[in-house]
Protein backbone atom coordinates (compact mmCIF):
# COMPACT_ATOMS: atom_id res chain seq x y z
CA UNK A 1 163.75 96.94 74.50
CA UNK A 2 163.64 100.84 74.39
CA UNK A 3 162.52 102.18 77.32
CA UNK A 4 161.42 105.98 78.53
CA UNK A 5 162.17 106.60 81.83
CA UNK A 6 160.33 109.45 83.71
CA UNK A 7 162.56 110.96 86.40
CA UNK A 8 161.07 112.26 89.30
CA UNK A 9 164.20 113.45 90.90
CA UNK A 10 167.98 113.11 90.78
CA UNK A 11 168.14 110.93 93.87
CA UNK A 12 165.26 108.75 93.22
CA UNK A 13 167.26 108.27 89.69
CA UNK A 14 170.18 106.84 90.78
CA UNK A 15 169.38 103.15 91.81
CA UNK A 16 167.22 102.89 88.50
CA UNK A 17 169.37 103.88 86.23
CA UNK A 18 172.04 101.81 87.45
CA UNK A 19 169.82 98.83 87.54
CA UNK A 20 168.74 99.59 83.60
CA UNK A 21 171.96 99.62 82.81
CA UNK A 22 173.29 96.33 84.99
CA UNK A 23 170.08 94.46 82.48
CA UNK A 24 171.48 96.45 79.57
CA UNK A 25 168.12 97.77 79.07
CA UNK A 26 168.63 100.89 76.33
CA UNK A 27 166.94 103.92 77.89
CA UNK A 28 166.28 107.85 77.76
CA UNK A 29 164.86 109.67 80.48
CA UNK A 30 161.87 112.12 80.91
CA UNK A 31 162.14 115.24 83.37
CA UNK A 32 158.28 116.40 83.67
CA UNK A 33 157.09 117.29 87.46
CA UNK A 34 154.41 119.69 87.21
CA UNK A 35 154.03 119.40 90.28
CA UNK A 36 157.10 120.66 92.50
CA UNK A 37 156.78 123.24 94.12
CA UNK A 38 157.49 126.38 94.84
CA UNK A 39 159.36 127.09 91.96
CA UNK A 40 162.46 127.60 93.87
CA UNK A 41 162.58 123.37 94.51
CA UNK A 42 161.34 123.07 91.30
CA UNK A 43 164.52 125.05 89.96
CA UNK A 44 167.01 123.45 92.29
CA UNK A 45 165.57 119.59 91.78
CA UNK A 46 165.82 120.68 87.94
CA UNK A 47 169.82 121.36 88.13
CA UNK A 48 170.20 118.00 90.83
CA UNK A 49 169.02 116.56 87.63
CA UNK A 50 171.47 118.28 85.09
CA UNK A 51 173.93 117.37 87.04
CA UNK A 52 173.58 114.10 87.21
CA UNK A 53 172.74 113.72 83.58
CA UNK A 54 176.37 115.89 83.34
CA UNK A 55 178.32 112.88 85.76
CA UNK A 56 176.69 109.57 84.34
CA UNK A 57 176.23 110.75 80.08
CA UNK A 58 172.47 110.52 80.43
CA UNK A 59 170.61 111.40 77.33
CA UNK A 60 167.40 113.36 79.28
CA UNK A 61 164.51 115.22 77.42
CA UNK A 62 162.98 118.38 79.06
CA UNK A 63 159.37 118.96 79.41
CA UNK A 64 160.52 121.76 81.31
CA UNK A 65 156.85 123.45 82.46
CA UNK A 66 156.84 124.37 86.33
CA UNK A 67 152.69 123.90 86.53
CA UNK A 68 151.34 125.45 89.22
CA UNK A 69 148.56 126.45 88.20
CA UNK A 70 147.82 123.28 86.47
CA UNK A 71 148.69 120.99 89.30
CA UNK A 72 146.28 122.86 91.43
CA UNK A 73 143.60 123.10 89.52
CA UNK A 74 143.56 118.81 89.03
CA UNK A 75 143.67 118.71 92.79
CA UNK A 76 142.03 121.43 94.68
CA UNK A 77 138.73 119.87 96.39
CA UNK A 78 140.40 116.65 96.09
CA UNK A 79 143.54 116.98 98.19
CA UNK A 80 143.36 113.18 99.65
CA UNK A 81 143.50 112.44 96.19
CA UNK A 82 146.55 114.56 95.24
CA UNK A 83 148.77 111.67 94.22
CA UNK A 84 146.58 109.66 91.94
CA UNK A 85 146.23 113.19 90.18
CA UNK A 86 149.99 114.00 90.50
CA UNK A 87 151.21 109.99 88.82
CA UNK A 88 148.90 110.45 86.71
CA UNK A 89 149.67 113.59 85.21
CA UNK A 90 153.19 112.97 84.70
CA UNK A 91 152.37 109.21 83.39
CA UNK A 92 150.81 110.21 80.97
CA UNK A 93 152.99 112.54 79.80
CA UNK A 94 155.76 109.98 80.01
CA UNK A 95 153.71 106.99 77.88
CA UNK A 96 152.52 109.50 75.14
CA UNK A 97 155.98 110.70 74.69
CA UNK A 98 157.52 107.23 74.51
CA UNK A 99 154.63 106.41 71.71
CA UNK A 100 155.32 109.25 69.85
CA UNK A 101 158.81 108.90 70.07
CA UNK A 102 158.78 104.77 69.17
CA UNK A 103 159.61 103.54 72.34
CA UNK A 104 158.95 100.31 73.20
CA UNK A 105 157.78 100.84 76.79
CA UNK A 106 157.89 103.50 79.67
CA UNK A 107 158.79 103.39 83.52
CA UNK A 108 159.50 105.96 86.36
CA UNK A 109 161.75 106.60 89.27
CA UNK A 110 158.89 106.46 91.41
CA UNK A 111 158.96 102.59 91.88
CA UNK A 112 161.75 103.63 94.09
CA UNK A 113 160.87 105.44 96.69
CA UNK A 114 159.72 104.23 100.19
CA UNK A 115 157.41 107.15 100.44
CA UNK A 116 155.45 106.85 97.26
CA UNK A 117 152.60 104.69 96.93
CA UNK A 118 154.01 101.74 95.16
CA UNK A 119 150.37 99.79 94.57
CA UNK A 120 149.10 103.41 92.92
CA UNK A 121 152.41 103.94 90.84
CA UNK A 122 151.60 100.72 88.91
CA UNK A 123 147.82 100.47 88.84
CA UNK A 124 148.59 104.54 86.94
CA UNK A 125 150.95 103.12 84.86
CA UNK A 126 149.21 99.92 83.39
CA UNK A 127 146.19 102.44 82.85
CA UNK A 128 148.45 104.49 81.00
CA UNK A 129 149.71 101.75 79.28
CA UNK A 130 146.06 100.61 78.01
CA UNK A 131 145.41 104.07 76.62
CA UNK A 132 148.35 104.85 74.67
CA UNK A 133 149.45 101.38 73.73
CA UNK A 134 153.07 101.45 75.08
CA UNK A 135 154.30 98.79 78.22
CA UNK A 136 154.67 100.17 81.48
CA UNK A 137 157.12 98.22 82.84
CA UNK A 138 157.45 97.43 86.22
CA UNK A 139 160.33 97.24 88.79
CA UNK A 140 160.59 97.10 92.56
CA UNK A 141 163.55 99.51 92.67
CA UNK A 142 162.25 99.80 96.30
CA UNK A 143 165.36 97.30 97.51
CA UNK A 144 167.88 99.73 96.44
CA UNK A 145 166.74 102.36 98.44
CA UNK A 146 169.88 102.54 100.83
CA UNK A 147 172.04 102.06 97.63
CA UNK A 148 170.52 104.91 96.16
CA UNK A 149 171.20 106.83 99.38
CA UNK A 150 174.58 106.44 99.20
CA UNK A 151 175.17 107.15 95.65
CA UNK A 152 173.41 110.68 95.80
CA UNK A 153 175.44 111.36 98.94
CA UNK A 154 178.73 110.18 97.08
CA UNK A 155 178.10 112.48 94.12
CA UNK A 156 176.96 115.67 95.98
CA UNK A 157 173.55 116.04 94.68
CA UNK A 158 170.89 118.40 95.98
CA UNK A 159 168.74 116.24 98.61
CA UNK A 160 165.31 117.05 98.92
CA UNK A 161 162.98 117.54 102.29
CA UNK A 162 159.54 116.23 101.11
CA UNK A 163 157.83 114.90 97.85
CA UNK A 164 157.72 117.29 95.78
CA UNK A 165 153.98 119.28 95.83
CA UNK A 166 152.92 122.18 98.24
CA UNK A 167 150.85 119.72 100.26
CA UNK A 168 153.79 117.33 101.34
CA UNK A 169 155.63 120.46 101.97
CA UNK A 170 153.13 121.87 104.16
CA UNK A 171 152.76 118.09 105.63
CA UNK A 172 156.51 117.77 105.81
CA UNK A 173 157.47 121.14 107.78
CA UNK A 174 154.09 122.03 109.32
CA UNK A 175 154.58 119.26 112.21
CA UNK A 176 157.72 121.41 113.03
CA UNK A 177 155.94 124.51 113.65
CA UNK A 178 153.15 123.40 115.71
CA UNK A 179 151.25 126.39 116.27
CA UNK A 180 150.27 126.88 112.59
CA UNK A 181 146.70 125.95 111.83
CA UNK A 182 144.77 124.03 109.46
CA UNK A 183 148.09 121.55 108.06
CA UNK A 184 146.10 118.38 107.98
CA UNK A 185 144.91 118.42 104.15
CA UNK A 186 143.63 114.67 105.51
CA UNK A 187 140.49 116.88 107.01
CA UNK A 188 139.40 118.09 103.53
């Protein structure tokens, strides 16, 4: 099986790759976040991710867009909705890039992080994988998550403070300055 396997991050990368590996599962990887941000953590989550494709010989493609303006528009008005929006916008990328590039299924990085909403994640993915034809396959890389911890300290790479979009960074380092205003995007 030839699998496509979105990254989300360098440190959420880790565990999964290592586990694809372990199965001997063949692989490439997909960097497209359109939705980190500002572009400053977009740039230095870009180069965590060069430099771990540098240390363990991963072949990575680029969809190198920073979207703003894109990831905005899909969920302004809609904030509690933000990450439906966000997996599926980079989803989709992912399984129509594994279809046209005759891949045999697709995955993400995202099944491994405690944060993310795991339930979501696949319930994206198998709709993904009903529209373009390709297998999302499915892995609770959720177990590794101290494993993957350790790794990312081990090699050095940029850790990151929140998720990735200008809501969970305003979520993330709002509660430490509690006299700003209007933080809970919950209320909209």
């Amino acid at each position: 099986m030839k699998t496509l396997l979105h990254l989300c991050c360098a440190n959420c990368s880790l565990y999964p790759v290592k586990t694809l590996r372990e199965r001997g599962i063949e692989f490439s990887a997909l960097w497209f976040n359109p939705n980190i941000h500002p572009l400053t953590e977009y740039i230095a989550r870009l180069e965590a991710v060069k430099t771990l494709q540098s240390h363990w010989s991963l072949d990575v493609r680029y969809e190198n867009r920073y979207g703003l303006v894109g990831f905005l528009r899909a969920v302004v008005n809609n904030e509690k909705d933000r990450c439906r929006h966000c997996y599926a916008m980079r989803l989709e990328e992912t399984a129509k890039t594994a279809r046209d590039g005759g891949f045999d299924s697709f995955s993400t990085t995202l099944l491994y992080s405690i944060y993310q909403n795991y339930g979501l994640i696949i319930e994206t993915g198998k709709a993904m994988e009903q529209k373009y034809g390709v297998e999302f396959y499915v892995e609770d890389f959720r177990k590794g998550w101290h494993a993957g911890i350790a790794m990312s300290k081990a090699i050095g790479l940029y850790r990151q403070k929140y998720c990735g979009c200008i809501y969970s960074e305003m979520e993330r380092f709002g509660k430490k300055g509690k006299d700003i205003k209007d933080i809970d995007v919950a209320d909209s």
